[in-house]
Each structure stands twice: as C-alpha cells, then as structure tokens.
Protein backbone atom coordinates (compact mmCIF):
# COMPACT_ATOMS: atom_id res chain seq x y z
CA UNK A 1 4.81 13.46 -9.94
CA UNK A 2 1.61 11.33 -10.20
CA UNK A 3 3.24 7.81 -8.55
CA UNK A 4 4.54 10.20 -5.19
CA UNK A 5 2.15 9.07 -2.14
CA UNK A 6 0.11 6.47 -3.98
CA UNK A 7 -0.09 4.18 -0.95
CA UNK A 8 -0.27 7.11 1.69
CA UNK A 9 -1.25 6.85 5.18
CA UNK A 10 -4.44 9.08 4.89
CA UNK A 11 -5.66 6.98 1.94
CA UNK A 12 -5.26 3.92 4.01
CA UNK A 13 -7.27 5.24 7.12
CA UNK A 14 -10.32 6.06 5.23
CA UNK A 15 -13.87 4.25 5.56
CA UNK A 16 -14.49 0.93 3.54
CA UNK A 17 -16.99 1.14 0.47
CA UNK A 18 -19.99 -0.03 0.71
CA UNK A 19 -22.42 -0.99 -2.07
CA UNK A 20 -24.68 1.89 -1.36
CA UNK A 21 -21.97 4.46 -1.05
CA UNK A 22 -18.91 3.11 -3.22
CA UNK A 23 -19.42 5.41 -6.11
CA UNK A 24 -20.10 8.49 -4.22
CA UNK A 25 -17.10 7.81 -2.13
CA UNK A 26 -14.61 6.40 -5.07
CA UNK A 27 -15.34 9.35 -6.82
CA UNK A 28 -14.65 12.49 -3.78
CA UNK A 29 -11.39 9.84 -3.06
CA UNK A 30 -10.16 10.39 -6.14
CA UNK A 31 -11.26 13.90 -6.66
CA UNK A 32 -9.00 14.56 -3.83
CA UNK A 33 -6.11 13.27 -4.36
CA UNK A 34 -6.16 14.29 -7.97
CA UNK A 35 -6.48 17.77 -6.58
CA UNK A 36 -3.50 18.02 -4.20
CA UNK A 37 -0.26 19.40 -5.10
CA UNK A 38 1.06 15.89 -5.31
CA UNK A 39 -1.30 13.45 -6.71
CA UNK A 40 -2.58 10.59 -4.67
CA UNK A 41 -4.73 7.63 -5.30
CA UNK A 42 -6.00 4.94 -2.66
CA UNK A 43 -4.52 1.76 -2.96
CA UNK A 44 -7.22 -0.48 -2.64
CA UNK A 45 -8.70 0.93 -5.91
CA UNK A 46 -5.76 -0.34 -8.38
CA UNK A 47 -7.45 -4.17 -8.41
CA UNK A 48 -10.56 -5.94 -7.49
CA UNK A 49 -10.72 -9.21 -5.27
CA UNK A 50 -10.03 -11.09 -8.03
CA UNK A 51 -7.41 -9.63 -8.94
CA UNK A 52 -6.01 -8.50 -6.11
CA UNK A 53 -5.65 -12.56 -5.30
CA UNK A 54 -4.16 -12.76 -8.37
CA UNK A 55 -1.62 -10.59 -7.50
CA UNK A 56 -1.45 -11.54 -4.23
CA UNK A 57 -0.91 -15.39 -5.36
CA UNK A 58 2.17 -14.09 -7.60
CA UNK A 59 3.38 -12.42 -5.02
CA UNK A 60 4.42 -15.61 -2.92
CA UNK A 61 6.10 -17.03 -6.32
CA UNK A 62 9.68 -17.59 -5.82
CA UNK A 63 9.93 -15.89 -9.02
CA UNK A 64 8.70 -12.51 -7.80
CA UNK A 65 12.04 -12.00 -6.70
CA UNK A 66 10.52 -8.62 -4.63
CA UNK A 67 9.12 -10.13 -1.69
CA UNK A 68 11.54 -12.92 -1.24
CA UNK A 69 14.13 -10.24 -1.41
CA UNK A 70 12.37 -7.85 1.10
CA UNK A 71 11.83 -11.11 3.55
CA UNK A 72 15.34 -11.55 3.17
CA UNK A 73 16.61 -8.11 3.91
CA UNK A 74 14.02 -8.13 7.24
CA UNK A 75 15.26 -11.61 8.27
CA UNK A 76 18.21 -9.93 7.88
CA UNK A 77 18.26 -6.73 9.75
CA UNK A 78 15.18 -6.84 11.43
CA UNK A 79 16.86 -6.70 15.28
CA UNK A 80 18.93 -3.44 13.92
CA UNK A 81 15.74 -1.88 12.30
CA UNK A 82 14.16 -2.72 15.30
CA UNK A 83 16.98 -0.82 17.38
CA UNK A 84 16.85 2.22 14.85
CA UNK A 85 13.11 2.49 15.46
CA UNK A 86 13.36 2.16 19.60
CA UNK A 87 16.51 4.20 19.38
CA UNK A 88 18.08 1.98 21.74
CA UNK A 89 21.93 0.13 21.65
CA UNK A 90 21.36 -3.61 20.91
C-alpha cells in the first residue's frame, strides 16, 4: 500500500535541500522510496512553506478536532504512556 511509511524515520533523518542540490536530491528521495517493497515518500515534500503554515495554522483551529483530540488523549494518559515506555510501575 502506497500511504504505509509515508512519514518514516529514515525519511525524516535525511539531509535538508538546498537550492543547489534540491532537485538532484528530491528526485533519488523519491526514486527510493517509490522503489521499495512498500512505498515511501518524505514528508516534508507534501507542502511548501506556505502551505505548510497554512496547514499548520488550521491545525491549532478548535475545529480540527485531530489535534485537540490527540492533546487531550496525552493530557490524558501521558504519566501511563510514560510508564509503558520506561517500563516501570507508577
């Protein structure tokens, strides 16, 4: 399936583009992760800073239901998580 791994930790640890190398390097990103057995695309290359902020900006809307739902559920449960993670009693 295409969407598995989109936001992947190896995509995320890669170099930033730079104007001299962003189209050599946008290109062998995507060639690779269009090539592996499940499909992969770097994040960062869904928007660009405008609309990233855009999204960002709607993202803090109490309408996008999402994140105040996920800041809910951490507010939450974030001493169990924390806990689950350590593997310690609390």
């Amino acid at each position: 399936m295409i969407a598995e791994g989109l936001c992947d930790a190896e995509s995320k640890s890669t170099p930033a583009l730079t104007e001299g190398n962003a189209s050599d390097k946008f290109a062998t990103e995507v060639l690779q992760g269009l090539s592996r057995p499940s499909k992969t695309w770097p994040c960062r290359f869904f928007y660009d800073p405008n609309r990233s902020e855009l999204f960002e900006r709607i993202t803090r809307l109490l309408e996008y239901y999402v994140t105040c739902t996920e800041t809910a559920i951490l507010r939450s449960h974030a001493d169990a998580m924390a806990c689950s993670i350590l593997r310690e009693e609390c």
